[in-house]
C-alpha atoms as a PDB file:
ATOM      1  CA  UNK A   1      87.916  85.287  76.046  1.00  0.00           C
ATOM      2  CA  UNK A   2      90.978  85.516  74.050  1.00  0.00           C
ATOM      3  CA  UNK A   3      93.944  84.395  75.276  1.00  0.00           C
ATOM      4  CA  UNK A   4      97.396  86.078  74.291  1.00  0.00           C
ATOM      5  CA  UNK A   5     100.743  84.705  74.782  1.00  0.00           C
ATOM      6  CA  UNK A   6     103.749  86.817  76.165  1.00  0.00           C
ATOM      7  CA  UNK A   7     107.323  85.538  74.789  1.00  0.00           C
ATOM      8  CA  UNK A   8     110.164  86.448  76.938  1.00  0.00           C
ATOM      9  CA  UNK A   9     113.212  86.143  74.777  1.00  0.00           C
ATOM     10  CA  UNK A  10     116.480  83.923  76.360  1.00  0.00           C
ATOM     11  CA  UNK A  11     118.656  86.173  77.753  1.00  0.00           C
ATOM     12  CA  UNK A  12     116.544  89.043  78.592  1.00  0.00           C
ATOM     13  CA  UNK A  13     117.660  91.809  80.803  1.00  0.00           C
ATOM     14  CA  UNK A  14     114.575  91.390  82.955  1.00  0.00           C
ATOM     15  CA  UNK A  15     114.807  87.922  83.213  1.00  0.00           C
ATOM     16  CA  UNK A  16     118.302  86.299  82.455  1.00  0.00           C
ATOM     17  CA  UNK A  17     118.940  83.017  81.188  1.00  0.00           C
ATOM     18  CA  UNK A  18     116.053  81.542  83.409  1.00  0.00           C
ATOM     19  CA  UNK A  19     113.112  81.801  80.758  1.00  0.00           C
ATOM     20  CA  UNK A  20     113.526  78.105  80.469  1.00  0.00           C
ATOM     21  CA  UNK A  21     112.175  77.669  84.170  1.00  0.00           C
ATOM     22  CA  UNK A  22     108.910  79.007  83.103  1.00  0.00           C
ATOM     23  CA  UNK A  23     107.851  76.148  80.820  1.00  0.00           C
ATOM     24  CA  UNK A  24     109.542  73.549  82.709  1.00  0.00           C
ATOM     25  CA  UNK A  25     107.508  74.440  86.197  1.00  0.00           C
ATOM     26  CA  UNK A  26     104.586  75.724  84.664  1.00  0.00           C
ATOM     27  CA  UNK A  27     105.054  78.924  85.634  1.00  0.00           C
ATOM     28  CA  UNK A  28     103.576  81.943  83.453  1.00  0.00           C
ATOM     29  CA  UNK A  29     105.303  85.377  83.849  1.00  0.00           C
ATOM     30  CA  UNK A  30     102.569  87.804  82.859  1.00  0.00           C
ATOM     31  CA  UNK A  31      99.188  86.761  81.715  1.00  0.00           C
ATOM     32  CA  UNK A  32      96.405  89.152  79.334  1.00  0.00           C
ATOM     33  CA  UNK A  33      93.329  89.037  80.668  1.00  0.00           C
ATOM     34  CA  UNK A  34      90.352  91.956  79.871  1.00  0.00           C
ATOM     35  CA  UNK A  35      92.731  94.263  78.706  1.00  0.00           C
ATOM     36  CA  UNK A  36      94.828  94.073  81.648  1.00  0.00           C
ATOM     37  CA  UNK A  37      98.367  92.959  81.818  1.00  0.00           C
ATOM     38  CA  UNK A  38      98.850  90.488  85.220  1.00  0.00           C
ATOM     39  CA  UNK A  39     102.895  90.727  85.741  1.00  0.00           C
ATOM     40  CA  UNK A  40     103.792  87.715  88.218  1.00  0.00           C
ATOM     41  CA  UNK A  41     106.158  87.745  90.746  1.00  0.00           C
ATOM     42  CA  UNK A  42     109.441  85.759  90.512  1.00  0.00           C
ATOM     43  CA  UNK A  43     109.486  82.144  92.144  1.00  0.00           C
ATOM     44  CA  UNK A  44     112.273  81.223  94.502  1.00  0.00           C
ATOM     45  CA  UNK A  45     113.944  77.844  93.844  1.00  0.00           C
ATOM     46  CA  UNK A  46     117.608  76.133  93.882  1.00  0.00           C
ATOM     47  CA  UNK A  47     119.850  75.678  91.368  1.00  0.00           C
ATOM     48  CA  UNK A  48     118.435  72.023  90.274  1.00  0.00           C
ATOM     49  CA  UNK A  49     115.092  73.394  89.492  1.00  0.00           C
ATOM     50  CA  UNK A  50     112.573  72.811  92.542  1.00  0.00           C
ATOM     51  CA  UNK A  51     111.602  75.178  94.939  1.00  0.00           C
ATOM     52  CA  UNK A  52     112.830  75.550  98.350  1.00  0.00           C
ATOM     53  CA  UNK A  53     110.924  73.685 100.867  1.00  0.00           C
ATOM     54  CA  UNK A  54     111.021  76.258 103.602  1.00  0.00           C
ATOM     55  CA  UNK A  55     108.476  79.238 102.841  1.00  0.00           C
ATOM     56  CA  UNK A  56     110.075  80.705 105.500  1.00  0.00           C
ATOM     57  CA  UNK A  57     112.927  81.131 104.020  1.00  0.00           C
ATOM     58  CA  UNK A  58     112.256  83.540 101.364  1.00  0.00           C
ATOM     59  CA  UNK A  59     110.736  85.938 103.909  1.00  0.00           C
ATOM     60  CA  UNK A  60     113.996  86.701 105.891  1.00  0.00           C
ATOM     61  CA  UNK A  61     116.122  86.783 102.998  1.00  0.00           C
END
């Protein structure tokens, strides 16, 4: 299988000035796989970097 890496420019309109998250949580965007193009959805954390504790949360907001 070949892998391909999507680069998401700093600053992007899409995503903002939060690329930096990505790498730092492990967390991949989009991923190639078979042709296909897998676009993820966006995590929810606070401003220091971790995620909110509280699933719940996120699902009233």
């Amino acid at each position: 299988m070949t892998i391909h890496t999507v680069e998401i420019p700093e600053g992007s309109a899409v995503f903002g000035q939060t690329t930096s998250a990505f790498a730092r949580f492990g967390h991949s965007a989009a991923v190639r796989a078979h042709g296909h193009l897998f676009i993820a959805g966006q995590i929810g954390r606070r401003p220091d970097g971790p995620p909110r504790a509280n699933p719940r949360y996120h699902r009233r907001r």
